[in-house]
N, C-alpha and C. Protein backbone atom coordinates (compact mmCIF):
# COMPACT_ATOMS: atom_id res chain seq x y z
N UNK A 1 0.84 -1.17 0.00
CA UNK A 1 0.00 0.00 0.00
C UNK A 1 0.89 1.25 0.00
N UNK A 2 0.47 2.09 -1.15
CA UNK A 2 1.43 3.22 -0.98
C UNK A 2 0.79 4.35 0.27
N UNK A 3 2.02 5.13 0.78
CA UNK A 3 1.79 6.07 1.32
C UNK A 3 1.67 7.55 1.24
N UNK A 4 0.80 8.07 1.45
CA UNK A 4 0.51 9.34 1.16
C UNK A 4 1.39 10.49 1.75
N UNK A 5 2.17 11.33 0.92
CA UNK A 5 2.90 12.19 1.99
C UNK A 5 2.31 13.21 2.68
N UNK A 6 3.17 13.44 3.84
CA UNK A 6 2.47 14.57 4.16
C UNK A 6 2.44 15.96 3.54
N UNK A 7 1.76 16.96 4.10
CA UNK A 7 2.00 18.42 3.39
C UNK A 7 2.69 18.92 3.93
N UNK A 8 3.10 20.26 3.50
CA UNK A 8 4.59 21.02 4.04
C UNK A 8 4.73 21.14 5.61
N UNK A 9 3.30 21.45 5.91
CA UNK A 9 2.99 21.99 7.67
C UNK A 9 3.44 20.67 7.93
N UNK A 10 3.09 19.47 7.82
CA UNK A 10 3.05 18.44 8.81
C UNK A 10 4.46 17.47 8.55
N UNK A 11 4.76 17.93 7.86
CA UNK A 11 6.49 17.01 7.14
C UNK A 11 7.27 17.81 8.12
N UNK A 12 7.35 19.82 8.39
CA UNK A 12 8.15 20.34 9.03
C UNK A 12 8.31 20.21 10.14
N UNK A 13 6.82 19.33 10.55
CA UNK A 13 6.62 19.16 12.17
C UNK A 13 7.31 17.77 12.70
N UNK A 14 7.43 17.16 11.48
CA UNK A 14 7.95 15.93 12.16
C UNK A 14 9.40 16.32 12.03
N UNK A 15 9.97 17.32 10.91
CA UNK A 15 11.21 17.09 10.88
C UNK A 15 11.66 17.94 12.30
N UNK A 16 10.79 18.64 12.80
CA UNK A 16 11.01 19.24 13.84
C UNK A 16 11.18 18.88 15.05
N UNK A 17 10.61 17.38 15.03
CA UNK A 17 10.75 16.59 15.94
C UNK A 17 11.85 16.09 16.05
N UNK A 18 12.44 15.60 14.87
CA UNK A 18 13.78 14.88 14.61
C UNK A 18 14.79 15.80 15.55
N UNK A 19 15.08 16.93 14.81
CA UNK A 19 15.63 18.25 15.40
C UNK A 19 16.13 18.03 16.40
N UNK A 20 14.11 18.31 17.71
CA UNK A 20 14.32 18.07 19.06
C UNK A 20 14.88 17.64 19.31
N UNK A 21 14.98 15.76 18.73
CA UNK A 21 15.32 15.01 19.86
C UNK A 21 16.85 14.49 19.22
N UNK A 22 17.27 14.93 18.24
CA UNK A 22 18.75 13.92 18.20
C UNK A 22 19.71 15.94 17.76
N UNK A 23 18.84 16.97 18.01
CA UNK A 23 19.91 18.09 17.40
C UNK A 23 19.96 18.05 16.07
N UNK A 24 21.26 18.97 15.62
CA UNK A 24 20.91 18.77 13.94
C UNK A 24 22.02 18.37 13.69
N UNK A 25 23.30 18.11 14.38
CA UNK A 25 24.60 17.29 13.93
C UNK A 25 24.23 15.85 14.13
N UNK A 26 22.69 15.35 14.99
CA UNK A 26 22.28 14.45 15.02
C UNK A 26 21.33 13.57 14.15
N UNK A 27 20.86 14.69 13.86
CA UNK A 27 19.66 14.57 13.10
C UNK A 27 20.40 14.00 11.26
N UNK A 28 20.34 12.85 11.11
CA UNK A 28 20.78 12.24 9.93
C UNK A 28 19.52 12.36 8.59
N UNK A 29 19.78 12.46 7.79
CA UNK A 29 18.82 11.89 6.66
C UNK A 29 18.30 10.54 6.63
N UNK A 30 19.00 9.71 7.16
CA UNK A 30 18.22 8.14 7.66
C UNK A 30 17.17 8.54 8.59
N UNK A 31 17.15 9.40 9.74
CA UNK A 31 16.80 9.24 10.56
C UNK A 31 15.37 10.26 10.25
N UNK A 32 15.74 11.45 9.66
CA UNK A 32 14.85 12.37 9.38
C UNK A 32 13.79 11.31 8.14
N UNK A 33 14.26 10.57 7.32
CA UNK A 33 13.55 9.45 6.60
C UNK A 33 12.59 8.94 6.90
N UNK A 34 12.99 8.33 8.07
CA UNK A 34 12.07 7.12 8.98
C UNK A 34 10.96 8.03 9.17
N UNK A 35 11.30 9.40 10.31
CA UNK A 35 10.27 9.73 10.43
C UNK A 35 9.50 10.05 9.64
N UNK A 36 9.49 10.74 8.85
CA UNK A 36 8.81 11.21 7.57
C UNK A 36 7.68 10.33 6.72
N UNK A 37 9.06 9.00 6.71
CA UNK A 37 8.52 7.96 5.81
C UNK A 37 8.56 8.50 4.23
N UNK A 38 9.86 9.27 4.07
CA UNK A 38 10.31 9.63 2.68
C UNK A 38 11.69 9.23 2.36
N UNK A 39 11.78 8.47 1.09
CA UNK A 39 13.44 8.03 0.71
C UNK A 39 14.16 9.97 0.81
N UNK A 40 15.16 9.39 0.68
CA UNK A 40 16.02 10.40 0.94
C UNK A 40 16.06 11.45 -1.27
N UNK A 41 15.79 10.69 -2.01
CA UNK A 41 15.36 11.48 -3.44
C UNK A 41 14.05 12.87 -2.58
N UNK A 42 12.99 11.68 -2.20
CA UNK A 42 11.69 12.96 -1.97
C UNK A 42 12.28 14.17 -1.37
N UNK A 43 13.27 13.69 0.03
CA UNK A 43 13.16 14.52 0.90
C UNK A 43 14.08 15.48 -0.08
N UNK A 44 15.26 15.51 -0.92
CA UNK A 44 15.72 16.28 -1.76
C UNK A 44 15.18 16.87 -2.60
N UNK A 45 14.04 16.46 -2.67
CA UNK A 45 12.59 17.00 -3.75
C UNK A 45 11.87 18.14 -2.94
N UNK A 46 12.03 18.04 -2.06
CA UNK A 46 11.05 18.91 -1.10
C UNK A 46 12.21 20.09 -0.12
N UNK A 47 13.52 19.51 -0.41
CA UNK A 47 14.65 20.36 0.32
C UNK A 47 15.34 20.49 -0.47
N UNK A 48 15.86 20.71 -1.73
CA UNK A 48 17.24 20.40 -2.53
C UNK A 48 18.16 20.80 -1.86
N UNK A 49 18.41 21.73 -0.45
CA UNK A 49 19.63 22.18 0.10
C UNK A 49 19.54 21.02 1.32
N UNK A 50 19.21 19.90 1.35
CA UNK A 50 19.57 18.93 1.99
C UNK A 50 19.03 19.62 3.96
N UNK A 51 19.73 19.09 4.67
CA UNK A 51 19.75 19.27 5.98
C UNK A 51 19.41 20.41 6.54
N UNK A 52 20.37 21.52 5.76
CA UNK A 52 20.40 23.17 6.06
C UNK A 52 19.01 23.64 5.49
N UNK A 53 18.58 23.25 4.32
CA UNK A 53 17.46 23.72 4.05
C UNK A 53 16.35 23.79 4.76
N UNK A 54 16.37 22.54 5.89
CA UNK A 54 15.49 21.29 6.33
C UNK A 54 14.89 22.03 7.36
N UNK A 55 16.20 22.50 8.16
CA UNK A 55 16.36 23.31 9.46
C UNK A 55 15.89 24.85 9.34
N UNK A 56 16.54 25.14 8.16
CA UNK A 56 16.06 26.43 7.98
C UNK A 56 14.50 27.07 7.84
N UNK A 57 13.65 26.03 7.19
CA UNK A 57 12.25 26.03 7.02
C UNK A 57 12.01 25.50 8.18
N UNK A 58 12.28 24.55 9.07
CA UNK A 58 11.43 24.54 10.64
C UNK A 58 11.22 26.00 11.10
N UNK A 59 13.16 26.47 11.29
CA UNK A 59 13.06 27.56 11.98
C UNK A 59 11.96 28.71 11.62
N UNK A 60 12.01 29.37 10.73
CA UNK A 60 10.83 30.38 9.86
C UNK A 60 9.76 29.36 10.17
N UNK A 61 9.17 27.98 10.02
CA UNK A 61 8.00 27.82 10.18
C UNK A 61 7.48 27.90 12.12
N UNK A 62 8.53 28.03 12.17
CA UNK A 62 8.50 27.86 14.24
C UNK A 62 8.35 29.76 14.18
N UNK A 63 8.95 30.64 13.66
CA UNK A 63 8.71 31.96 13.67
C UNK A 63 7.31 32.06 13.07
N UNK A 64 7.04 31.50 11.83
CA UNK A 64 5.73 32.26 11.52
C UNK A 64 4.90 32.05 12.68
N UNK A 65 4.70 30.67 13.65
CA UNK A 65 3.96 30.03 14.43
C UNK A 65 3.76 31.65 15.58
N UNK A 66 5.22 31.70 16.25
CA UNK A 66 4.87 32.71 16.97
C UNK A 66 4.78 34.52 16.18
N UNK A 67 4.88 34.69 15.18
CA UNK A 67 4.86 35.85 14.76
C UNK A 67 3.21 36.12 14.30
N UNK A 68 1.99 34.88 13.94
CA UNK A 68 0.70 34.66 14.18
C UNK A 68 0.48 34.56 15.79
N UNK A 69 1.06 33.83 16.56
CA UNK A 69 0.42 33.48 18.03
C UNK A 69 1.11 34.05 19.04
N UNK A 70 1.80 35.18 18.38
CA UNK A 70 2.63 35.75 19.84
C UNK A 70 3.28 36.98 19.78
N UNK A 71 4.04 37.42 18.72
CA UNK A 71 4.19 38.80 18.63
C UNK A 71 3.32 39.48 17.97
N UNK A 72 2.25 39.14 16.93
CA UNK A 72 0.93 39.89 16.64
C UNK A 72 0.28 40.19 17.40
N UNK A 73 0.12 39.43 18.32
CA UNK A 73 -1.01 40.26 19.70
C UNK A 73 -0.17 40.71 20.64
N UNK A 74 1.00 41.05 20.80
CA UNK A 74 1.63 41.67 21.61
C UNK A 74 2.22 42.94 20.40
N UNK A 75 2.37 43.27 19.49
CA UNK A 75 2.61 44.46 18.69
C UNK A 75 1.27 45.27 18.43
N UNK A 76 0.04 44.54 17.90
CA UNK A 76 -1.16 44.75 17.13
C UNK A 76 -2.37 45.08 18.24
N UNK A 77 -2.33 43.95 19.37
CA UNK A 77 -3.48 44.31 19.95
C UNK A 77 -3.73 46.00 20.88
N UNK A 78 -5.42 45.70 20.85
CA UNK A 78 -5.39 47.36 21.64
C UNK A 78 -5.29 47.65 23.19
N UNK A 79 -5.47 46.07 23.27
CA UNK A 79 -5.07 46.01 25.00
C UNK A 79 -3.62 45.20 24.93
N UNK A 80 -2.61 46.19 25.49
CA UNK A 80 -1.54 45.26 25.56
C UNK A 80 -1.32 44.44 27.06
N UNK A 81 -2.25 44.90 27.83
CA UNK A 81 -2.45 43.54 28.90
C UNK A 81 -3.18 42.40 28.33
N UNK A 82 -3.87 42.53 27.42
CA UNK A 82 -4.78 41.10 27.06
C UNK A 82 -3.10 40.31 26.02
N UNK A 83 -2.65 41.16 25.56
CA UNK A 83 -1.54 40.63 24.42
C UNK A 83 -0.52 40.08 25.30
N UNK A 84 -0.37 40.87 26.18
CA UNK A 84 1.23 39.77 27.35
C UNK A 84 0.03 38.97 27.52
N UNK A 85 -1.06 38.45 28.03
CA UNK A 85 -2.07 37.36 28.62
C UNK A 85 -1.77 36.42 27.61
N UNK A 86 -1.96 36.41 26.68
CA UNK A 86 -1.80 36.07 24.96
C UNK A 86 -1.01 35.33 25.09
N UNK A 87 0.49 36.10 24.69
CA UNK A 87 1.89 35.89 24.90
C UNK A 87 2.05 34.20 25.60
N UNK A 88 1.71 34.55 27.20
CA UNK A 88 1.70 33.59 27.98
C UNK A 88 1.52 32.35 28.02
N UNK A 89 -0.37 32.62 27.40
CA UNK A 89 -1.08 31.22 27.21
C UNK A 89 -0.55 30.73 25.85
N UNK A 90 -0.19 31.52 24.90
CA UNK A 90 0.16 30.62 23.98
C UNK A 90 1.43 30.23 23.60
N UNK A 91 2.48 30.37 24.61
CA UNK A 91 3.78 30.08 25.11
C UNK A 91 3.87 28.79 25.96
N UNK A 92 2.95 28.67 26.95
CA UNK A 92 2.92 27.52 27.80
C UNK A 92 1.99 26.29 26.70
N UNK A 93 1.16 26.83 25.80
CA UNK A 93 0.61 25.85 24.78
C UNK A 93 1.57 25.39 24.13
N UNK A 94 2.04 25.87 23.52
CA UNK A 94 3.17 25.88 22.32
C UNK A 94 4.49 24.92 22.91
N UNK A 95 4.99 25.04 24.17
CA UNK A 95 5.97 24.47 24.49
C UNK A 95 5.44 23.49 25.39
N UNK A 96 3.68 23.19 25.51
CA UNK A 96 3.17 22.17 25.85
C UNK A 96 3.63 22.44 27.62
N UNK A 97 3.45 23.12 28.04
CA UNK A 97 4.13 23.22 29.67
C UNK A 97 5.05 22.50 30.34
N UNK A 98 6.22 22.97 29.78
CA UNK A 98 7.72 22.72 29.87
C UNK A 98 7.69 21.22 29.15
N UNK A 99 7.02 20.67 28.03
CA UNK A 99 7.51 19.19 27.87
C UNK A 99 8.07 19.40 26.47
N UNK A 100 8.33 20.56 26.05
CA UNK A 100 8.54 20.73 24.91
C UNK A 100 9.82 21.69 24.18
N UNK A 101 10.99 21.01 23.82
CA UNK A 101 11.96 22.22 23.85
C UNK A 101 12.22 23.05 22.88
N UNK A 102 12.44 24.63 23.02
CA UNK A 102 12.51 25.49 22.40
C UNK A 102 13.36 25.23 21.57
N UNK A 103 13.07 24.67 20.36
CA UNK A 103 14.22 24.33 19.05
C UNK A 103 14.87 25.31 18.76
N UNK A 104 14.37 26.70 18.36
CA UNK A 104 15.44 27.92 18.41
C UNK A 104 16.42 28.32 19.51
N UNK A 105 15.75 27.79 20.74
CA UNK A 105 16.82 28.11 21.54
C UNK A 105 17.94 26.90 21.57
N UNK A 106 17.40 25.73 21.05
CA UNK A 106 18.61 24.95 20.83
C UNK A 106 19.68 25.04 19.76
N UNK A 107 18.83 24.91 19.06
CA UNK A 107 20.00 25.83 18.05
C UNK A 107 20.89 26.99 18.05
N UNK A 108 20.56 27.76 18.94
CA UNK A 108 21.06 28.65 19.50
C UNK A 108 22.84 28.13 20.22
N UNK A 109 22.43 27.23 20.89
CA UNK A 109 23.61 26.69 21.65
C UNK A 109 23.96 25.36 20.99
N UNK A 110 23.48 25.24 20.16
CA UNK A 110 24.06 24.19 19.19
C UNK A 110 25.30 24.38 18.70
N UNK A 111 26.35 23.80 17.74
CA UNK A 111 27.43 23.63 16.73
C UNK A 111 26.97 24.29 15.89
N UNK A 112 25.60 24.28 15.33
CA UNK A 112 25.06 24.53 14.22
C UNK A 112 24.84 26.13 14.08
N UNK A 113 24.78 26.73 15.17
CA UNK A 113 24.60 28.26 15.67
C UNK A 113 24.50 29.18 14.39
N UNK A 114 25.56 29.07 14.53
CA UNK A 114 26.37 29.98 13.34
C UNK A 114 25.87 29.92 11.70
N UNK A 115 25.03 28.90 11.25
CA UNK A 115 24.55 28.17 10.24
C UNK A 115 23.12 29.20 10.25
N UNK A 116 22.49 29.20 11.23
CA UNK A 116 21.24 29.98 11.54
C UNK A 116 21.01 31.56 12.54
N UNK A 117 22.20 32.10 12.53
CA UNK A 117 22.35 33.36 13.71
C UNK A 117 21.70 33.97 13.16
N UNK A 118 21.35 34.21 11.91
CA UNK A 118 20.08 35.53 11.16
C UNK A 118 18.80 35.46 11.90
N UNK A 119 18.60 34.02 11.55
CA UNK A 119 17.09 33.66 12.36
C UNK A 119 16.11 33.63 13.60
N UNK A 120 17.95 33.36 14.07
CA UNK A 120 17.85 33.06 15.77
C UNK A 120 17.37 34.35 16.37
N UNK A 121 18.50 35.03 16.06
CA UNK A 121 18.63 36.41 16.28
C UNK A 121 17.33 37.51 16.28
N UNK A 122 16.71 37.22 14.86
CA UNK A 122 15.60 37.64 14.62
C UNK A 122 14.34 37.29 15.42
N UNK A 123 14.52 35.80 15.90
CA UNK A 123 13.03 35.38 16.62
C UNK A 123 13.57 35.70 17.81
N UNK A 124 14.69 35.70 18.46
CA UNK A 124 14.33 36.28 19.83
C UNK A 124 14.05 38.15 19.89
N UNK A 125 14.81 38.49 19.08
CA UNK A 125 14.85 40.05 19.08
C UNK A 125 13.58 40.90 19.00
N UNK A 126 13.08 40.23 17.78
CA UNK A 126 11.26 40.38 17.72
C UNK A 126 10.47 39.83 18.97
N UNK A 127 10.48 38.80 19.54
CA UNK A 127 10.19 38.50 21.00
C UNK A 127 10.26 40.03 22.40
N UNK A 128 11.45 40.17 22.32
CA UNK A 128 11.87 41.01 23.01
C UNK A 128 10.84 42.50 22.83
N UNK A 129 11.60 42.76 21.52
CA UNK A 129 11.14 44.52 21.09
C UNK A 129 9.51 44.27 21.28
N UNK A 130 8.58 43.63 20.85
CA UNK A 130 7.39 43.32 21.24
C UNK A 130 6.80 43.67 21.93
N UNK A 131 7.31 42.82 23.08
CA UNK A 131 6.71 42.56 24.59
C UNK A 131 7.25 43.67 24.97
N UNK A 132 8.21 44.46 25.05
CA UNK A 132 8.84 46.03 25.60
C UNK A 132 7.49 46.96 25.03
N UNK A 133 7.26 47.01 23.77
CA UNK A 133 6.53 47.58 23.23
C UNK A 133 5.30 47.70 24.03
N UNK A 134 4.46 46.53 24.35
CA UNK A 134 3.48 45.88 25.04
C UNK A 134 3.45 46.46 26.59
N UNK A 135 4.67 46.50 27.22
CA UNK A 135 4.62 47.10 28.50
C UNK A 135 4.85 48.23 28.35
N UNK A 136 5.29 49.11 27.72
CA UNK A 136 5.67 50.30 27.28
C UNK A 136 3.85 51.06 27.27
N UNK A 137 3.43 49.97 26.29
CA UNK A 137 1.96 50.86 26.23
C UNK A 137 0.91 50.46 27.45
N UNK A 138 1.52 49.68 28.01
CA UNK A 138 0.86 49.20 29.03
C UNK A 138 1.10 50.38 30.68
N UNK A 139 2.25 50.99 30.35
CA UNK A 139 2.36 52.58 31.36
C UNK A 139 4.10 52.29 31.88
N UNK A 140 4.92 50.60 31.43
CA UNK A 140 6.07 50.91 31.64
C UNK A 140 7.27 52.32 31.46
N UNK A 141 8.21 52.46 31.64
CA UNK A 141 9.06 53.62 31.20
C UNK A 141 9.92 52.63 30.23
N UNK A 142 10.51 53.29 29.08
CA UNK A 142 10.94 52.47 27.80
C UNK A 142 12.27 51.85 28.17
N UNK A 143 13.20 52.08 29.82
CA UNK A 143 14.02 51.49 29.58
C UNK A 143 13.22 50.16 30.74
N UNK A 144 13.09 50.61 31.03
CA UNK A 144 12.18 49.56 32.21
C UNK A 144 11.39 48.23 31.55
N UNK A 145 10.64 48.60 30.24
CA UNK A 145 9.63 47.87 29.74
C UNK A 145 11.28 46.77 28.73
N UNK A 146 11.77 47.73 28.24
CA UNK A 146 12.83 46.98 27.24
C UNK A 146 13.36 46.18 28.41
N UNK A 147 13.94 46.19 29.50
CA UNK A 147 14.64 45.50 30.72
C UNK A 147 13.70 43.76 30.81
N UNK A 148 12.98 44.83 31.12
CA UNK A 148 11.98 43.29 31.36
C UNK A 148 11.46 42.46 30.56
N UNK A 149 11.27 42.64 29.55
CA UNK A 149 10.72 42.33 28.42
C UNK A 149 12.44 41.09 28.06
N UNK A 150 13.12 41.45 28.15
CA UNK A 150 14.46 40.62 28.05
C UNK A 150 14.69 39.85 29.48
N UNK A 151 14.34 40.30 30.20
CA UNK A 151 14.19 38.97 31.24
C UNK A 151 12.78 38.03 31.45
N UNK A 152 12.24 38.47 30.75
CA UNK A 152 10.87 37.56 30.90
C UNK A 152 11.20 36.34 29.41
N UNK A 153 11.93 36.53 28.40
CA UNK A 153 12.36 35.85 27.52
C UNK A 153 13.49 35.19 27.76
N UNK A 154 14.26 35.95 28.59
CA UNK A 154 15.26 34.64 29.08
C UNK A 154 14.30 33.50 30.05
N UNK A 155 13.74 33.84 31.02
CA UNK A 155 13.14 33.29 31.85
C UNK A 155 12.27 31.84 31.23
N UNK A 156 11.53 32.44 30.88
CA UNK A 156 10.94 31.68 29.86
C UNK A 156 12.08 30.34 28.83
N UNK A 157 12.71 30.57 28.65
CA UNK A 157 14.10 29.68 28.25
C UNK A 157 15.18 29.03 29.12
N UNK A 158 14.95 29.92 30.17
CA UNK A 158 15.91 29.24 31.22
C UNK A 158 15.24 28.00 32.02
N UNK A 159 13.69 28.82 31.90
CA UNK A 159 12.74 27.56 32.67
C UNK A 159 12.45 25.90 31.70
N UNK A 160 12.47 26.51 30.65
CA UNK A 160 12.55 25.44 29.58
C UNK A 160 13.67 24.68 30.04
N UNK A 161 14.48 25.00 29.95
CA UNK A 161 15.88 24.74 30.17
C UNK A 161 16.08 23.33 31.35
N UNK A 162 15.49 24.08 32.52
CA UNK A 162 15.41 23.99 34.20
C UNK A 162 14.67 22.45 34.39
N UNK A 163 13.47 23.27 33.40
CA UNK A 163 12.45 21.82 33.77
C UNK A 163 12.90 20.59 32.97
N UNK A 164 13.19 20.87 32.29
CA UNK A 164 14.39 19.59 31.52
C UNK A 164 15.08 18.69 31.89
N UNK A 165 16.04 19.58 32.61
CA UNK A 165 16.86 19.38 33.39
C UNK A 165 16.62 18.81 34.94
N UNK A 166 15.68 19.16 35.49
CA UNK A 166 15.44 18.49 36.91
C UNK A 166 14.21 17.45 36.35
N UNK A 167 13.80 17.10 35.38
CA UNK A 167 12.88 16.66 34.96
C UNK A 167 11.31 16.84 36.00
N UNK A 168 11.20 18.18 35.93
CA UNK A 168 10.05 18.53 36.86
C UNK A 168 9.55 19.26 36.15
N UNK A 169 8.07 19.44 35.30
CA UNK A 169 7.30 20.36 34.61
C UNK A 169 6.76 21.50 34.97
N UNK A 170 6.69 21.28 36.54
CA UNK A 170 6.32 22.34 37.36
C UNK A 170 7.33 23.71 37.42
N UNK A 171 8.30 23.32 37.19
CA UNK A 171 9.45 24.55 37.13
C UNK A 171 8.84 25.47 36.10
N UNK A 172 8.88 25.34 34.69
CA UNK A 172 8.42 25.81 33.60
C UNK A 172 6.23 26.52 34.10
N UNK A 173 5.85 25.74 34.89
CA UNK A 173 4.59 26.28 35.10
C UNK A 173 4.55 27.24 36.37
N UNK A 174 5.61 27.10 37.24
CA UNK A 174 6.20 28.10 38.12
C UNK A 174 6.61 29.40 37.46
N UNK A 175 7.68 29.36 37.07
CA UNK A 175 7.63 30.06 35.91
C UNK A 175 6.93 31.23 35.21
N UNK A 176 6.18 30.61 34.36
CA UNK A 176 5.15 31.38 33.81
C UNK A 176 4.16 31.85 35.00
N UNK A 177 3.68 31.49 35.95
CA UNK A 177 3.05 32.13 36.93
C UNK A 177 3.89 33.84 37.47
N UNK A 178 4.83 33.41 38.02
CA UNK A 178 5.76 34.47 38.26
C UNK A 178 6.06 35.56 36.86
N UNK A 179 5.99 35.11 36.13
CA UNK A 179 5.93 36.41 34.65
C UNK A 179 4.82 36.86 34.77
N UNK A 180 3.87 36.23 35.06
CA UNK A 180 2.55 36.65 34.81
C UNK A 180 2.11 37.85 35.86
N UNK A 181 2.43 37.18 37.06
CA UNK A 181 2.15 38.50 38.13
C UNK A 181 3.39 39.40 37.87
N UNK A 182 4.49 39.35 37.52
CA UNK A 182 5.21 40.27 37.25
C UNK A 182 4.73 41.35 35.75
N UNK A 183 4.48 40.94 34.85
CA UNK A 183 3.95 41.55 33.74
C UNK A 183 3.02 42.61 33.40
N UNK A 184 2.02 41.32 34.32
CA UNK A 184 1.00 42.12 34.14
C UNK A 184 0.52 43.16 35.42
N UNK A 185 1.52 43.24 36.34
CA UNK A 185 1.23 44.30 37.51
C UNK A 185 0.92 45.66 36.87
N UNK A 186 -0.06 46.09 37.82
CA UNK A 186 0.06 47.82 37.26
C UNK A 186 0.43 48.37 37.51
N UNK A 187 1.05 49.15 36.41
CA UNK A 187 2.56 50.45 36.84
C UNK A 187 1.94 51.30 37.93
């Protein structure tokens, strides 16, 4: 019985999985295969830049994800307390509450770094300027709102990080609690 491939959204998600779990000096074309369930011709059919290509379209498809579910309502909306609320819930969705690791931020500290620093760079930076933006209109002062706005994004990554690491999910939902009353306090 032949198999049907998937479409672009759902091929990037698995290759995204691959990513997660073996890295991308890990992440083989055998291995990215299996999951897929594409010979290695398709997957050159659908990537001709092989691996780098592979990675490169997660990353942008992991940005469009939050540049629809997370810096649009923190740039766009008219309440920028409902947009950090936003931010939040669809941060702890997205990374599944701490069971889920921030592939940009792995890449980040990856070998591979340097292969993707445009990107990286870009999805946290837009993260940042955002949410500053967001507290800014929310009655912060602009160096205050920019301050925090960069520790609530490390935080958020470090807790990723944390809960990983002690293998406790609660860290990451600790976490986000503490941003939350911090954020959204009124100036």
């Amino acid at each position: 019985m032949r198999r049907i491939a998937p479409d672009r959204d759902q091929l990037l998600g698995i290759i995204a999985e691959v990513f997660r779990e073996h890295g991308y000096e890990g992440a083989s074309l055998a291995l990215i295969g299996e999951a897929t369930g594409l010979g290695k011709g398709s997957l050159y059919h659908f990537f001709p830049g092989g691996k780098e290509e592979m990675a490169r379209a997660v990353i942008a498809h992991i940005d469009g994800w939050f540049e629809d579910n997370v810096f649009a309502t923190l740039r766009d909306g008219a309440d920028p307390l409902a947009g950090i609320e936003q931010m939040l819930a669809a941060t702890d969705s997205y990374f599944r509450s701490g069971r889920r690791v921030c592939l940009i931020g792995a890449f980040a500290l990856d070998e591979s770094r340097d292969l993707f620093a445009g990107q990286i760079g870009s999805y946290f930076g837009r993260w940042v300027v955002h949410l500053a933006g967001a507290l800014e209109r929310s009655g912060h002062p602009p160096v205050e709102a920019g301050e925090l706005a960069e520790e609530a994004v490390a935080a958020i990554q470090g807790a990723l990080t944390l809960a990983r690491a002690a293998n406790d999910l609660d860290v990451f939902s600790r976490a986000l609690r503490r941003l939350r009353i911090r954020l959204l306090a009124k100036t």
